[in-house]
C-alpha atoms as a PDB file:
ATOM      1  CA  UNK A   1      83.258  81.833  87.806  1.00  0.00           C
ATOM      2  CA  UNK A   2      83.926  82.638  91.560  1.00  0.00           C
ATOM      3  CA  UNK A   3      86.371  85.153  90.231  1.00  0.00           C
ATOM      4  CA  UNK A   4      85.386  87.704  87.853  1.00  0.00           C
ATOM      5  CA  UNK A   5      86.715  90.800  86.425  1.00  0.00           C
ATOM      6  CA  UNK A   6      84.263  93.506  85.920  1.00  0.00           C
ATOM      7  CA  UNK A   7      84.308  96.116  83.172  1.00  0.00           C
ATOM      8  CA  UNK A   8      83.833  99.145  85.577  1.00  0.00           C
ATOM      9  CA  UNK A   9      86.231 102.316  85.397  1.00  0.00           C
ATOM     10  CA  UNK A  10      89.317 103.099  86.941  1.00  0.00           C
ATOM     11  CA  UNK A  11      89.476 104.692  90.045  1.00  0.00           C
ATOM     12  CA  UNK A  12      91.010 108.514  89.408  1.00  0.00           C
ATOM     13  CA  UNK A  13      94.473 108.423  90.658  1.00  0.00           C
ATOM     14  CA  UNK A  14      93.930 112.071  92.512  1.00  0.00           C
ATOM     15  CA  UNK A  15      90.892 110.198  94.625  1.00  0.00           C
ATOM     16  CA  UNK A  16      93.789 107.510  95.800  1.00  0.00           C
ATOM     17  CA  UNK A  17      95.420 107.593  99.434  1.00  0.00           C
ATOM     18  CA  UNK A  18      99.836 106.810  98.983  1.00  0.00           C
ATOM     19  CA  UNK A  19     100.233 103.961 101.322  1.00  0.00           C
ATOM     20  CA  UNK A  20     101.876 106.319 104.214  1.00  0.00           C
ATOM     21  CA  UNK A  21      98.238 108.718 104.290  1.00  0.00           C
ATOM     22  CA  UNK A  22      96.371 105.123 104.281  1.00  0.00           C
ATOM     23  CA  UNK A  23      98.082 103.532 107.018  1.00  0.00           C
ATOM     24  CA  UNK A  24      97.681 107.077 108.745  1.00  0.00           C
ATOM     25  CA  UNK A  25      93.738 107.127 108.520  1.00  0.00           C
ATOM     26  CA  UNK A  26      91.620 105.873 111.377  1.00  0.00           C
ATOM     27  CA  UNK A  27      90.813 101.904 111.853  1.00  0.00           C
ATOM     28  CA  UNK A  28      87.630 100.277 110.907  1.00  0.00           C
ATOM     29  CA  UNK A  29      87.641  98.520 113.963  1.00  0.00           C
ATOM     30  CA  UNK A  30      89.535  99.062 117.088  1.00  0.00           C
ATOM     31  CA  UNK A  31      90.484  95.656 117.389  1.00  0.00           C
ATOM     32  CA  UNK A  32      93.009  95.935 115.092  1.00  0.00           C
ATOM     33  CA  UNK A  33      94.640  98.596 117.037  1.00  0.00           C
ATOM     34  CA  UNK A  34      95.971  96.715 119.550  1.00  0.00           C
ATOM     35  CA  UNK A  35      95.533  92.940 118.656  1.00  0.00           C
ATOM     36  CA  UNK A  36      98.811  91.533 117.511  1.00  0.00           C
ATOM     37  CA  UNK A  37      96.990  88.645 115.538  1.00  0.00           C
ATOM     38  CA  UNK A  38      95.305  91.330 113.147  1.00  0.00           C
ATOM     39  CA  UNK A  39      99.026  92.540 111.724  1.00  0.00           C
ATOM     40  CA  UNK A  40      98.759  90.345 108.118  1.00  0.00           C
ATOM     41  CA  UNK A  41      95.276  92.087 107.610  1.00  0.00           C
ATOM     42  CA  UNK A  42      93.836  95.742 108.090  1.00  0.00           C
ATOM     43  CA  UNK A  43      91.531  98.395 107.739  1.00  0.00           C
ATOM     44  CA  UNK A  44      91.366 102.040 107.092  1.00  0.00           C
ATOM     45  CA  UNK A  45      88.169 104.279 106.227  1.00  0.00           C
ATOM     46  CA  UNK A  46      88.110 105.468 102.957  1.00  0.00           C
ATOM     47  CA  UNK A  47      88.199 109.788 102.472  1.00  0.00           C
ATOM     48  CA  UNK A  48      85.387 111.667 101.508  1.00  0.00           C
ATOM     49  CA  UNK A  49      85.603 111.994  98.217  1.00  0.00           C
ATOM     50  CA  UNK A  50      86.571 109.078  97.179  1.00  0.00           C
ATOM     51  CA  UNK A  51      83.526 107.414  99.098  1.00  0.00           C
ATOM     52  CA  UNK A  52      81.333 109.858  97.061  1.00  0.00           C
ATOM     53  CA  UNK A  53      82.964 108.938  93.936  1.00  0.00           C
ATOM     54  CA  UNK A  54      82.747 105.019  94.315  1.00  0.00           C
ATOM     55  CA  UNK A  55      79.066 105.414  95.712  1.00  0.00           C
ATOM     56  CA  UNK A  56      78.015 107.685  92.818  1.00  0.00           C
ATOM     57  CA  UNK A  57      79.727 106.206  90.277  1.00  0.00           C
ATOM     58  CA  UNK A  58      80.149 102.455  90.883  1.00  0.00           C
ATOM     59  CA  UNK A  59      77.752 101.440  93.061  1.00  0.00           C
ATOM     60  CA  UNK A  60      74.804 103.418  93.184  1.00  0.00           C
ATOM     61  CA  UNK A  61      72.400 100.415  93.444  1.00  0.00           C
ATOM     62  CA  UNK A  62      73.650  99.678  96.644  1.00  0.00           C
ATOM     63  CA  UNK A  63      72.031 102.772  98.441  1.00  0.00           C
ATOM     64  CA  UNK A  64      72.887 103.425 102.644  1.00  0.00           C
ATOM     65  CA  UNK A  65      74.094 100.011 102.641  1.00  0.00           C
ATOM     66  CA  UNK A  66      77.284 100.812 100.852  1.00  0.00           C
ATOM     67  CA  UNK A  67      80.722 100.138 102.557  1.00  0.00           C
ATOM     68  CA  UNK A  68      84.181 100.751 101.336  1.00  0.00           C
ATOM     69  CA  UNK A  69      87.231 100.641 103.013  1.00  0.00           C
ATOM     70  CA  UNK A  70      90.850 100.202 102.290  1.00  0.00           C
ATOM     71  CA  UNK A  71      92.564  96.917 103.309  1.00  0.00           C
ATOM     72  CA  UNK A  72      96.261  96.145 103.727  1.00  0.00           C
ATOM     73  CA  UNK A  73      97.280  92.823 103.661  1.00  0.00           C
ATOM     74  CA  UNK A  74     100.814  92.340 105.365  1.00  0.00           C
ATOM     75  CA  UNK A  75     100.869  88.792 104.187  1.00  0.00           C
ATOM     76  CA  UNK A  76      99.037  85.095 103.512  1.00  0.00           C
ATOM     77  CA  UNK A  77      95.933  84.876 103.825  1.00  0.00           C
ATOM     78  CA  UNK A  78      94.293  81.967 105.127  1.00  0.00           C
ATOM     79  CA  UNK A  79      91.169  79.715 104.041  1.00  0.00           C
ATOM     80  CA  UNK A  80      87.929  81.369 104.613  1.00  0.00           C
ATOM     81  CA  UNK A  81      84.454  82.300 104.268  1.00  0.00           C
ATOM     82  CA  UNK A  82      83.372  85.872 104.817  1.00  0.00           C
ATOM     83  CA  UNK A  83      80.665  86.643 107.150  1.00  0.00           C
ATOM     84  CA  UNK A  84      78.037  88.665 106.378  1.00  0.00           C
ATOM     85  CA  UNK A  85      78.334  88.872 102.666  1.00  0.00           C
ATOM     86  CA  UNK A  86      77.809  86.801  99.748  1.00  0.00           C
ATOM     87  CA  UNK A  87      80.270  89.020  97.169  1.00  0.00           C
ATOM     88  CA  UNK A  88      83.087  91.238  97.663  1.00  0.00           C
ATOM     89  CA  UNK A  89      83.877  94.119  95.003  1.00  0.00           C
ATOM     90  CA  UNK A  90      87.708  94.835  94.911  1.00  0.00           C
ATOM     91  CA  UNK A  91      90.417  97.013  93.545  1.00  0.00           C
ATOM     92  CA  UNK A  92      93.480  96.136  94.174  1.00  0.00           C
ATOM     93  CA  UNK A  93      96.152  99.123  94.232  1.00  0.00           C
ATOM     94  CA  UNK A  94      98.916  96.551  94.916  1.00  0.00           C
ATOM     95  CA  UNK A  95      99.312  93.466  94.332  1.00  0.00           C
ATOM     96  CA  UNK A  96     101.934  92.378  97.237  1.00  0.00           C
ATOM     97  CA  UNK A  97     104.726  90.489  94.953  1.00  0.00           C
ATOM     98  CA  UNK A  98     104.745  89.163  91.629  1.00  0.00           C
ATOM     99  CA  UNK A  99     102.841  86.008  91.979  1.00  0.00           C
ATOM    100  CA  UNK A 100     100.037  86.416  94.568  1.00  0.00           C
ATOM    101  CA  UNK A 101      97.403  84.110  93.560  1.00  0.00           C
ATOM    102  CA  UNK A 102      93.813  84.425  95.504  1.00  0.00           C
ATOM    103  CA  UNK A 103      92.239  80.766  95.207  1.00  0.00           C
ATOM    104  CA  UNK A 104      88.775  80.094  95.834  1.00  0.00           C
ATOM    105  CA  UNK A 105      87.513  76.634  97.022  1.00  0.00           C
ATOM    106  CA  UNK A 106      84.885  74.070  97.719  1.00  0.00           C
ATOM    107  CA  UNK A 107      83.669  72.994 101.032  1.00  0.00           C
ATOM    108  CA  UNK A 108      86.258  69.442 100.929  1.00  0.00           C
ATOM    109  CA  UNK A 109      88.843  72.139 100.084  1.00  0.00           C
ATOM    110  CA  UNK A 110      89.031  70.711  96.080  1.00  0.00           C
ATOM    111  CA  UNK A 111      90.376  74.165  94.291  1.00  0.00           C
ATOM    112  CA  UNK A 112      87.765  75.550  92.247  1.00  0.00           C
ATOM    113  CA  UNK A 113      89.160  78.860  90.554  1.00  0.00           C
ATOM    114  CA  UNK A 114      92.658  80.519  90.984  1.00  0.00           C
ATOM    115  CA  UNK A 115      93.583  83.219  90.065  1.00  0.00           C
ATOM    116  CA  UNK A 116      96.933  86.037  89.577  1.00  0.00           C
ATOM    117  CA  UNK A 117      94.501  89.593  90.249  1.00  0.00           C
ATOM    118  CA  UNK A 118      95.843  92.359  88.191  1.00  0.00           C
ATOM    119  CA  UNK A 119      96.134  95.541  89.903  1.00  0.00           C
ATOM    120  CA  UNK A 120      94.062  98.433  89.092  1.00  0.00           C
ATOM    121  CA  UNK A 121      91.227  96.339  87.425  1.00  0.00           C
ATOM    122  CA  UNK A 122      87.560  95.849  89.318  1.00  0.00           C
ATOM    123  CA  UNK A 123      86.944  92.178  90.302  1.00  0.00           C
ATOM    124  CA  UNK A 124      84.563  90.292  92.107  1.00  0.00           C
ATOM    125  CA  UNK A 125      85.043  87.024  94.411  1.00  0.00           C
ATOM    126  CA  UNK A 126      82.080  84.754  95.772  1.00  0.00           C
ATOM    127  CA  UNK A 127      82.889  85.031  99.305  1.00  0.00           C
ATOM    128  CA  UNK A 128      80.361  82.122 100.516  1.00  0.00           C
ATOM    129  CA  UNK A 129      82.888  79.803  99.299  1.00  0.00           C
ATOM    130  CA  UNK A 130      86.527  79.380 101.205  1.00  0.00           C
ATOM    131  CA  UNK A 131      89.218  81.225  99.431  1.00  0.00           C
ATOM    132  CA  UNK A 132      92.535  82.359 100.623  1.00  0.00           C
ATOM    133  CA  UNK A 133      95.324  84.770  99.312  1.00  0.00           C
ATOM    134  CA  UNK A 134      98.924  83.770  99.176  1.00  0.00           C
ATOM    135  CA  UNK A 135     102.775  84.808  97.877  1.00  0.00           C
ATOM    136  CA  UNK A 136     102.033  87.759  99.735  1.00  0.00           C
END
């Protein structure tokens, strides 16, 4: 499976941002402050406590090289591979519409796994191989 739902709690509600305070909180990267092409896709910093929560909690094994961040997807997503990772853990608080389907695929683009990601549920997605979001 490329896609995989994990049997991990639920984030508290309290610890989550509304979408307003999350669009509010500072950038991950200042490119996507003024770059027109990042407005389908971007980044906040996570608070505090929520940071603590998911680090103590959920992924203690990772150690100082744990990284969380909210992401807002404004719409599609195109075919990619991730940089710099091999998995990504996600949550998602929203799905975006009623049918958003997150595909994953093989290197002569042949689909491999696709899938409708419930909200509020931990999943994982092999980000080596090219995978895209859509119905955004």
């Amino acid at each position: 499976m490329y896609i995989e739902y994990l049997d991990l709690p639920s984030v508290p509600i309290e610890l989550i941002d509304s979408y307003e305070e999350i669009l509010n909180l500072p950038y991950t990267r200042k490119l996507e402050q003024s770059a027109p092409q990042y407005d389908f896709y971007k980044t906040r910093f996570i608070k505090k406590d929520l940071w603590d929560w998911l680090h103590s909690e959920i992924f203690p094994w990772f150690g100082s090289s744990f990284n969380a961040q909210y992401q807002i997807l404004n719409s599609n997503i195109h075919r990619h591979k991730d940089r710099g990772r091999i998995v990504a853990y996600n949550y998602i608080l929203h799905t975006g519409g009623n049918n958003v389907i997150t595909s994953v695929y093989d290197d002569n683009k042949k689909v491999l796994q696709s899938e409708c990601i419930l909200p509020n549920k931990w999943h994982k997605i092999d980000v080596t191989k090219f995978h895209d979001v859509r119905n955004i």
